[in-house]
C-alpha atoms as a PDB file:
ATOM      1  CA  UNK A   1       0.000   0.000   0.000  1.00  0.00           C
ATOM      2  CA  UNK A   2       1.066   3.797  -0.754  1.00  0.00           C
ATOM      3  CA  UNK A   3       1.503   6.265   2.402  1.00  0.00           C
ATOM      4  CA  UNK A   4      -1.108   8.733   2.509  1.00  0.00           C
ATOM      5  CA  UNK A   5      -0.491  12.383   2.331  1.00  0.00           C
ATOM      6  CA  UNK A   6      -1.879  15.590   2.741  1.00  0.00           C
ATOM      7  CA  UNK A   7      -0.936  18.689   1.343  1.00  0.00           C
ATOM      8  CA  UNK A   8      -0.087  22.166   2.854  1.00  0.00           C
ATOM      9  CA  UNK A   9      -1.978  24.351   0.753  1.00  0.00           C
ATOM     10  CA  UNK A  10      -4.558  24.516  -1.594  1.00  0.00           C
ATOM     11  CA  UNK A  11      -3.380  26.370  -5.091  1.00  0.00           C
ATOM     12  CA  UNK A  12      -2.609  25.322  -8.482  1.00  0.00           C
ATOM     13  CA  UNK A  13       1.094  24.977  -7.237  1.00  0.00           C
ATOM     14  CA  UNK A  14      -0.527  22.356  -4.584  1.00  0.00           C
ATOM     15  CA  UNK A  15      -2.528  20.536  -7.534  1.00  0.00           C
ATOM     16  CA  UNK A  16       0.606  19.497  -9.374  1.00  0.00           C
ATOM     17  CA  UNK A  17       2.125  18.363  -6.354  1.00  0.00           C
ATOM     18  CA  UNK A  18      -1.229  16.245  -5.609  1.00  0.00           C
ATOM     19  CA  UNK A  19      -0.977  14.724  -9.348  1.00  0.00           C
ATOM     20  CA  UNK A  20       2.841  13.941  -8.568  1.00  0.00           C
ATOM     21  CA  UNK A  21       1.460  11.833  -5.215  1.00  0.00           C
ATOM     22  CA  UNK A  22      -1.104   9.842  -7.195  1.00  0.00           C
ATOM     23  CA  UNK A  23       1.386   9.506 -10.162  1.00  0.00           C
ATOM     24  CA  UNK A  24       3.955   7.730  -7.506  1.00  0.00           C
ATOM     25  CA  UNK A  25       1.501   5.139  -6.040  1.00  0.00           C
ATOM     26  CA  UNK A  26       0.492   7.068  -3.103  1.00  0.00           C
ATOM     27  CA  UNK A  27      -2.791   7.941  -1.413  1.00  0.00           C
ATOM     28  CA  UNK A  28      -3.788  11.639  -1.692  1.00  0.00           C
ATOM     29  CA  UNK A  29      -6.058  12.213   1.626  1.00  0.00           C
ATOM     30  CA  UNK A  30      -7.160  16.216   0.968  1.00  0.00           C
ATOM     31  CA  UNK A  31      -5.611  19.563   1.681  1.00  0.00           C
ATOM     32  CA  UNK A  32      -5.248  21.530   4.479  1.00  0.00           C
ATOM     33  CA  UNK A  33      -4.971  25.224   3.383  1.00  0.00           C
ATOM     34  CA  UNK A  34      -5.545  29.177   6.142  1.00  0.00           C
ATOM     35  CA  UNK A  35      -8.046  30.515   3.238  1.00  0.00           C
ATOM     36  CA  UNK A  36     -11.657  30.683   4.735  1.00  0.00           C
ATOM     37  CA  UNK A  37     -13.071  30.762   1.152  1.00  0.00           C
ATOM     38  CA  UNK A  38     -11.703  27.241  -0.072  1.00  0.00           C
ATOM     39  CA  UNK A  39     -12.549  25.117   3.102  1.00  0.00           C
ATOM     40  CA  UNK A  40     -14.814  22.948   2.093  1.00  0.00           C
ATOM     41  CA  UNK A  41     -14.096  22.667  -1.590  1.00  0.00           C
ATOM     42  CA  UNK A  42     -12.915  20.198  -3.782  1.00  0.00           C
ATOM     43  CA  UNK A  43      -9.382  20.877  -5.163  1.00  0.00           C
ATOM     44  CA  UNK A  44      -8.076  18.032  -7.006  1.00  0.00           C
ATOM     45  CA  UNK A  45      -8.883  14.321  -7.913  1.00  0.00           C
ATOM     46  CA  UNK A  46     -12.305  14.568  -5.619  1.00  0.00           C
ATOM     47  CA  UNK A  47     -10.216  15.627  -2.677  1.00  0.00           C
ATOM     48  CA  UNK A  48     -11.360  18.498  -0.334  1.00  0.00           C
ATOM     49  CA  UNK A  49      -9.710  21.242   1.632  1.00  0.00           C
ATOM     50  CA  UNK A  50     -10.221  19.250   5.203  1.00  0.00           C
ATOM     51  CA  UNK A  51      -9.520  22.508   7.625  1.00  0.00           C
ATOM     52  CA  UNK A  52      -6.289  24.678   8.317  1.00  0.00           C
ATOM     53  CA  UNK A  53      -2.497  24.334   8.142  1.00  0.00           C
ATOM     54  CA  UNK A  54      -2.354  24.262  11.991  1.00  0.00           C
ATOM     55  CA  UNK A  55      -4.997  20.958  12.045  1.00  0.00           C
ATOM     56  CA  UNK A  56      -1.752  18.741  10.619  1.00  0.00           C
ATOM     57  CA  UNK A  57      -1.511  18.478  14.298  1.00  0.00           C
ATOM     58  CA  UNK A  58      -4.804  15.903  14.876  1.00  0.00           C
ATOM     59  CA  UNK A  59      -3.486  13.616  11.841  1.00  0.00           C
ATOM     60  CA  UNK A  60      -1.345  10.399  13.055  1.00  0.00           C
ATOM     61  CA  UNK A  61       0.208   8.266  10.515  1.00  0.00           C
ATOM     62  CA  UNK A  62       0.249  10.472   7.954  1.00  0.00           C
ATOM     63  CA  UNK A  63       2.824  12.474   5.304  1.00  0.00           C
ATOM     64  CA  UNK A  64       2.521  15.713   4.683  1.00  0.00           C
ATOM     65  CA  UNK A  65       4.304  18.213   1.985  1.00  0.00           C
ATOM     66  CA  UNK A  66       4.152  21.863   1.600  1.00  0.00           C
ATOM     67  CA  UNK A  67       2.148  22.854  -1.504  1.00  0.00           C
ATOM     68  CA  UNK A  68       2.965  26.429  -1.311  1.00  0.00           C
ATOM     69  CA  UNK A  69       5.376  27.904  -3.762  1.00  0.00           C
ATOM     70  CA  UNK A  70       6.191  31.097  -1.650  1.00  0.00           C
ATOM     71  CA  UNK A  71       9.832  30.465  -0.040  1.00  0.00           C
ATOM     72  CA  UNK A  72       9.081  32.337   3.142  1.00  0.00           C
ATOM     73  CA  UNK A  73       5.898  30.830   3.829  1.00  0.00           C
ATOM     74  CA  UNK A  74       7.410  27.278   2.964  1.00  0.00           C
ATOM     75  CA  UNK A  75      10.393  27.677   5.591  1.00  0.00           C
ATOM     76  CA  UNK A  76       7.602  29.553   8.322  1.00  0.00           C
ATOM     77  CA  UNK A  77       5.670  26.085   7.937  1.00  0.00           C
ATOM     78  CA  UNK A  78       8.923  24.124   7.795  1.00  0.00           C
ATOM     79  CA  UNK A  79      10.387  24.960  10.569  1.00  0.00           C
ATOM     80  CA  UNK A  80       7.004  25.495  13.103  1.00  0.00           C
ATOM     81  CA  UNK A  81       5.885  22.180  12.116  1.00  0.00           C
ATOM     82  CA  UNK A  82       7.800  18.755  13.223  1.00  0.00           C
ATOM     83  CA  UNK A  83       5.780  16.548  10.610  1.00  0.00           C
ATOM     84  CA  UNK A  84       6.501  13.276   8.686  1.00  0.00           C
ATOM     85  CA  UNK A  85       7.513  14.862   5.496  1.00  0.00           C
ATOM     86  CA  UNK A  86       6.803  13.666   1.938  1.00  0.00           C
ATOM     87  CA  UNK A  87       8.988  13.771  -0.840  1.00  0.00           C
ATOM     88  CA  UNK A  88       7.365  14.209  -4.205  1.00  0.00           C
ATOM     89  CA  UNK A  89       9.431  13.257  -7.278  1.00  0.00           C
ATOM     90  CA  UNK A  90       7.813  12.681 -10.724  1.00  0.00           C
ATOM     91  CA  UNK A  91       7.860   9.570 -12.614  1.00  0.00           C
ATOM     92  CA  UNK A  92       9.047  11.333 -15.655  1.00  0.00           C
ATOM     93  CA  UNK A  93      12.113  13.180 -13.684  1.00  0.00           C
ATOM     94  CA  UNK A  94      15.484  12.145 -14.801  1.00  0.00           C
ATOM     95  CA  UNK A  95      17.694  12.192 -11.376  1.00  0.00           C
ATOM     96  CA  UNK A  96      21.173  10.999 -11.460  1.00  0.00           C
ATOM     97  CA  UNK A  97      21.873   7.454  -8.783  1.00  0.00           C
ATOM     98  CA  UNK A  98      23.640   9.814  -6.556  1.00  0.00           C
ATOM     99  CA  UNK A  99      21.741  13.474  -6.010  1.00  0.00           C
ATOM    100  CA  UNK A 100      20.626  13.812  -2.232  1.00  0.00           C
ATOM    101  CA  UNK A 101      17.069  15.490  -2.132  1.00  0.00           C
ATOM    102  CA  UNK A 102      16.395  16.751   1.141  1.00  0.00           C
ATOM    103  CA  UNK A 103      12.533  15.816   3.171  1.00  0.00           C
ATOM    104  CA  UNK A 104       9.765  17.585   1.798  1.00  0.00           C
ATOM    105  CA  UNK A 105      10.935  18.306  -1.864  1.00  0.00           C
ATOM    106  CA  UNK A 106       9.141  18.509  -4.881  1.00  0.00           C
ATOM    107  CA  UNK A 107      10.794  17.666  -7.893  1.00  0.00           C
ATOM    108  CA  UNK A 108       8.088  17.900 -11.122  1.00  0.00           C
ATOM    109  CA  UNK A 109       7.729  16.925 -14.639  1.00  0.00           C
ATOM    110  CA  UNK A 110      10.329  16.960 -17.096  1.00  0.00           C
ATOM    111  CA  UNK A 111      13.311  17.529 -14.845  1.00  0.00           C
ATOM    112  CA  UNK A 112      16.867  16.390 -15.094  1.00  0.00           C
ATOM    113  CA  UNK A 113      18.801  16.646 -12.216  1.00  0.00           C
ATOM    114  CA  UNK A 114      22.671  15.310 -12.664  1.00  0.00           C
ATOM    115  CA  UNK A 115      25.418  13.321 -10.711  1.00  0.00           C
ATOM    116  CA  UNK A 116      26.890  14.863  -7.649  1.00  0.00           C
ATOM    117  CA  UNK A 117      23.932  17.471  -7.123  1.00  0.00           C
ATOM    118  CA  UNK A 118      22.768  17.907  -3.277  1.00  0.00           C
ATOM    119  CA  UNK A 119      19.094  19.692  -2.766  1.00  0.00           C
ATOM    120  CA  UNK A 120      17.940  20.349   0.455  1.00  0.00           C
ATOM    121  CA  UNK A 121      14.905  20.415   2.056  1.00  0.00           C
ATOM    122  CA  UNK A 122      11.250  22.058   0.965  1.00  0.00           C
ATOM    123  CA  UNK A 123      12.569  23.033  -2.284  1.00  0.00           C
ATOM    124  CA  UNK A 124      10.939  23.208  -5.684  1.00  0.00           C
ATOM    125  CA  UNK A 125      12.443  21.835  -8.413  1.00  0.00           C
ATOM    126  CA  UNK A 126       9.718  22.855 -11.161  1.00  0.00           C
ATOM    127  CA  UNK A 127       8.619  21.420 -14.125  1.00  0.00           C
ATOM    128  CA  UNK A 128      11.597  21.311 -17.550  1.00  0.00           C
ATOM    129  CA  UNK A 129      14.254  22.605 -15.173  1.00  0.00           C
ATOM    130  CA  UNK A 130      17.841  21.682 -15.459  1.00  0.00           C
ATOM    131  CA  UNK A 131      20.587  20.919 -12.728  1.00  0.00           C
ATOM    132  CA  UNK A 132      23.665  20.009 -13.907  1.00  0.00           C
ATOM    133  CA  UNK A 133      26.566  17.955 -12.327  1.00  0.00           C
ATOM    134  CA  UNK A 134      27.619  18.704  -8.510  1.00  0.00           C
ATOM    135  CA  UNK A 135      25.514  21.434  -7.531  1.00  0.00           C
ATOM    136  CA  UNK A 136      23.652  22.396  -4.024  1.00  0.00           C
ATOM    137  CA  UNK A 137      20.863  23.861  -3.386  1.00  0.00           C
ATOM    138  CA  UNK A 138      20.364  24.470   0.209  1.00  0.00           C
ATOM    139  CA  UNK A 139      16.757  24.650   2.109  1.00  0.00           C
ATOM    140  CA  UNK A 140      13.900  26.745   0.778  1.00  0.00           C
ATOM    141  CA  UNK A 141      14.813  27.534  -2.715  1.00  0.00           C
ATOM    142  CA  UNK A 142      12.710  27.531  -5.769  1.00  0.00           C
ATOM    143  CA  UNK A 143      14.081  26.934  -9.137  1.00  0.00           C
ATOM    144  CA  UNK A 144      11.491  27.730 -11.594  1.00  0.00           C
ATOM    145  CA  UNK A 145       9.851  26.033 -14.909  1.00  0.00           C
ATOM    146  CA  UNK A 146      12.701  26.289 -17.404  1.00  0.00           C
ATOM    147  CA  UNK A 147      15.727  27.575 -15.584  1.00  0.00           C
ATOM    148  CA  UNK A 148      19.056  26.035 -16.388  1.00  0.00           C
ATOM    149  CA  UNK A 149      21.848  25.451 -14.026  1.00  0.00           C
ATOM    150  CA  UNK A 150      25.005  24.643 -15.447  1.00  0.00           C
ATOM    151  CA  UNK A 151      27.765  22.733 -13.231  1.00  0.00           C
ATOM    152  CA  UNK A 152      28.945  23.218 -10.178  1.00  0.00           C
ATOM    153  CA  UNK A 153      26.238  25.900  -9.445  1.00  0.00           C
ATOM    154  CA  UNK A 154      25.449  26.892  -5.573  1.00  0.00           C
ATOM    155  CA  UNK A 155      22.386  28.563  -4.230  1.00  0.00           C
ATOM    156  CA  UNK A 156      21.500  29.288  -1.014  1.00  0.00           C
ATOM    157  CA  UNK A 157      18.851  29.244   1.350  1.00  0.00           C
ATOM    158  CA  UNK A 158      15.380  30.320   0.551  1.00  0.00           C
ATOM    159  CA  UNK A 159      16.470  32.285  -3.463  1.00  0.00           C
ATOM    160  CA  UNK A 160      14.018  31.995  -6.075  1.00  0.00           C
ATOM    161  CA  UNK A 161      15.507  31.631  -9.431  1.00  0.00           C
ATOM    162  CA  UNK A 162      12.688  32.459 -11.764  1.00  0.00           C
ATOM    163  CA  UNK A 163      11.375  31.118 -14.960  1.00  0.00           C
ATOM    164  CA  UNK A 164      14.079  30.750 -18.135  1.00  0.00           C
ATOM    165  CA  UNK A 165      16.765  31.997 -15.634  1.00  0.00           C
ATOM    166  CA  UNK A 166      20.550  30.337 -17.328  1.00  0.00           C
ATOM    167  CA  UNK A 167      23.014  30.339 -14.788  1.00  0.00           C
ATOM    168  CA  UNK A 168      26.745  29.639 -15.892  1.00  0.00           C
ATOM    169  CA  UNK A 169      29.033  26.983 -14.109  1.00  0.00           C
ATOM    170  CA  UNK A 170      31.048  27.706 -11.346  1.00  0.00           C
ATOM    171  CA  UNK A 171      28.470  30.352 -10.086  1.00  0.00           C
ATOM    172  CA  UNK A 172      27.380  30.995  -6.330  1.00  0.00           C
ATOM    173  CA  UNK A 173      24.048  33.045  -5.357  1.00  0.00           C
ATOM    174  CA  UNK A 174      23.295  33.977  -1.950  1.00  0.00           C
ATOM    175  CA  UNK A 175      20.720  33.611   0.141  1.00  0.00           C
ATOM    176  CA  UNK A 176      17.367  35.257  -0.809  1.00  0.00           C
ATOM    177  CA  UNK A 177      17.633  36.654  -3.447  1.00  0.00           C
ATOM    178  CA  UNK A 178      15.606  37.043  -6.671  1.00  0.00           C
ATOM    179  CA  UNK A 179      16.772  36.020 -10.115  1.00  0.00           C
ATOM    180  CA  UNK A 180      13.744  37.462 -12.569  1.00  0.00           C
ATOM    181  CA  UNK A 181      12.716  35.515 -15.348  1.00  0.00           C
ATOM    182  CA  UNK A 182      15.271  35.028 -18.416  1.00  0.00           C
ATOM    183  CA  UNK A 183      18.131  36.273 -16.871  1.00  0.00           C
ATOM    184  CA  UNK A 184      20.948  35.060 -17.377  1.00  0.00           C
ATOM    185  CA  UNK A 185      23.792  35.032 -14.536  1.00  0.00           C
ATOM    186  CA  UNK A 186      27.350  35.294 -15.428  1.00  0.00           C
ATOM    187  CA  UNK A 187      29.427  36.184 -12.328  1.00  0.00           C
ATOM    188  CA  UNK A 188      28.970  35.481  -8.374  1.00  0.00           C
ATOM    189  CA  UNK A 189      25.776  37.097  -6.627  1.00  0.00           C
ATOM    190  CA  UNK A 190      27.191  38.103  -2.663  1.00  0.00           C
ATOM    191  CA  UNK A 191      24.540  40.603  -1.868  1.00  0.00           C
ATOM    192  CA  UNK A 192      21.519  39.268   0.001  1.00  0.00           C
ATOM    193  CA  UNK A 193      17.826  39.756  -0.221  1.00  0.00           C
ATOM    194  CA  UNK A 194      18.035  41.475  -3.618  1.00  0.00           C
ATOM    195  CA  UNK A 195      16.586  41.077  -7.143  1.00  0.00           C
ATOM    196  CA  UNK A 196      18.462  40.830 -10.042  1.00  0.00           C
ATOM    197  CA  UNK A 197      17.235  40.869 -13.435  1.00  0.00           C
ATOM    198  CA  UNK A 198      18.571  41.135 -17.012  1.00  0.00           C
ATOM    199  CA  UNK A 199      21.215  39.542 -19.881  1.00  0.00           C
ATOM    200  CA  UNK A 200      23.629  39.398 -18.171  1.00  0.00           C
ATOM    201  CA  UNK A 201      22.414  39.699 -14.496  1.00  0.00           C
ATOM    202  CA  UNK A 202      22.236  43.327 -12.636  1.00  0.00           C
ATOM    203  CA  UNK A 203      20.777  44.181  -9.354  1.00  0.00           C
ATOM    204  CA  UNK A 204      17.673  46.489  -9.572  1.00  0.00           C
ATOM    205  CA  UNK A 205      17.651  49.651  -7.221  1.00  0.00           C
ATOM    206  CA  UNK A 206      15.123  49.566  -4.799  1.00  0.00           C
END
């Protein structure tokens, strides 16, 4: 028998992750998700939003994953709540013998992720992304649909790199930061809680 599994949220972003747990054998129960207006409602596969985030606390036996694409939010939950996290990897990812994924990541469609790579936990790996050989990706970090990582790429805690984002080899970007969509990023990010956008990369004034 598949474990059963709930999901933190209740968006499209949770959806996919839903389709990922019933894709990989296991038992979607519902969704537990703060918005007054959804309780109630079915969200995916005949599966209803069953009450808040803070009710993960009645369920025994059960897996849970964060279905929330917002880094913050993800780490808030992450690190308030000491649950039996669920990995969620799809069938149709191509992940080398040797990558580490950390508790609680999703890794979606169309993915390659290659030999030596370490990914930490809560992350989003999203659909037709690219990691290439040996890099890390610490806690919290969302690489977006279509983003490219070349080797030996590290990025830190809790940065979103956004859709179409290319990021060269060798390259490190610190923690939370913001790479916009279709940037590409030639040289080391060291600044914090910026966003940087542009071909190549520059840091917008705020």
């Amino acid at each position: 028998m598949g474990r059963d599994v709930i999901v933190l949220g209740g968006s499209g972003h949770a959806k996919v992750i839903a389709d990922i747990i019933l894709k990989s054998g296991d038992n979607l129960v519902g969704f537990l998700d703060d918005n007054e207006e959804i309780q109630g409602k079915i969200i995916f596969d005949n599966k209803k939003v069953l009450g808040k985030i803070v009710d993960c606390l009645d369920y025994n036996d059960i897996c849970f994953i964060i279905g929330i694409g917002n880094n913050k939010t993800r780490k808030m939950i992450g690190e308030e709540y000491n649950l039996n996290w669920y990995t969620a990897i799809h069938p149709n990812a191509v992940i080398a013998d040797d990558v580490e994924i950390g508790d609680g990541t999703v890794v979606m469609a169309g993915t390659v992720i290659n030999t030596g790579t370490k990914i930490g936990k809560h992350c989003i790996i999203n659909t037709a992304s690219s990691i290439d050989h040996d890099n890390i990706i610490e806690d919290y970090v969302h690489i977006s649909p279509g983003a490219h990582l070349a080797g030996t790429v590290t990025i830190k805690n809790s940065s979103w790199i956004c859709s179409g984002v290319t990021v060269i080899n060798n390259i490190i970007i610190e923690k939370n930061n913001i790479i916009g969509a279709g940037a590409v990023v030639v040289k080391n990010i060291v600044t914090e809680n910026c966003t940087f956008v542009g071909v190549p990369a520059y840091k917008l004034d705020k």
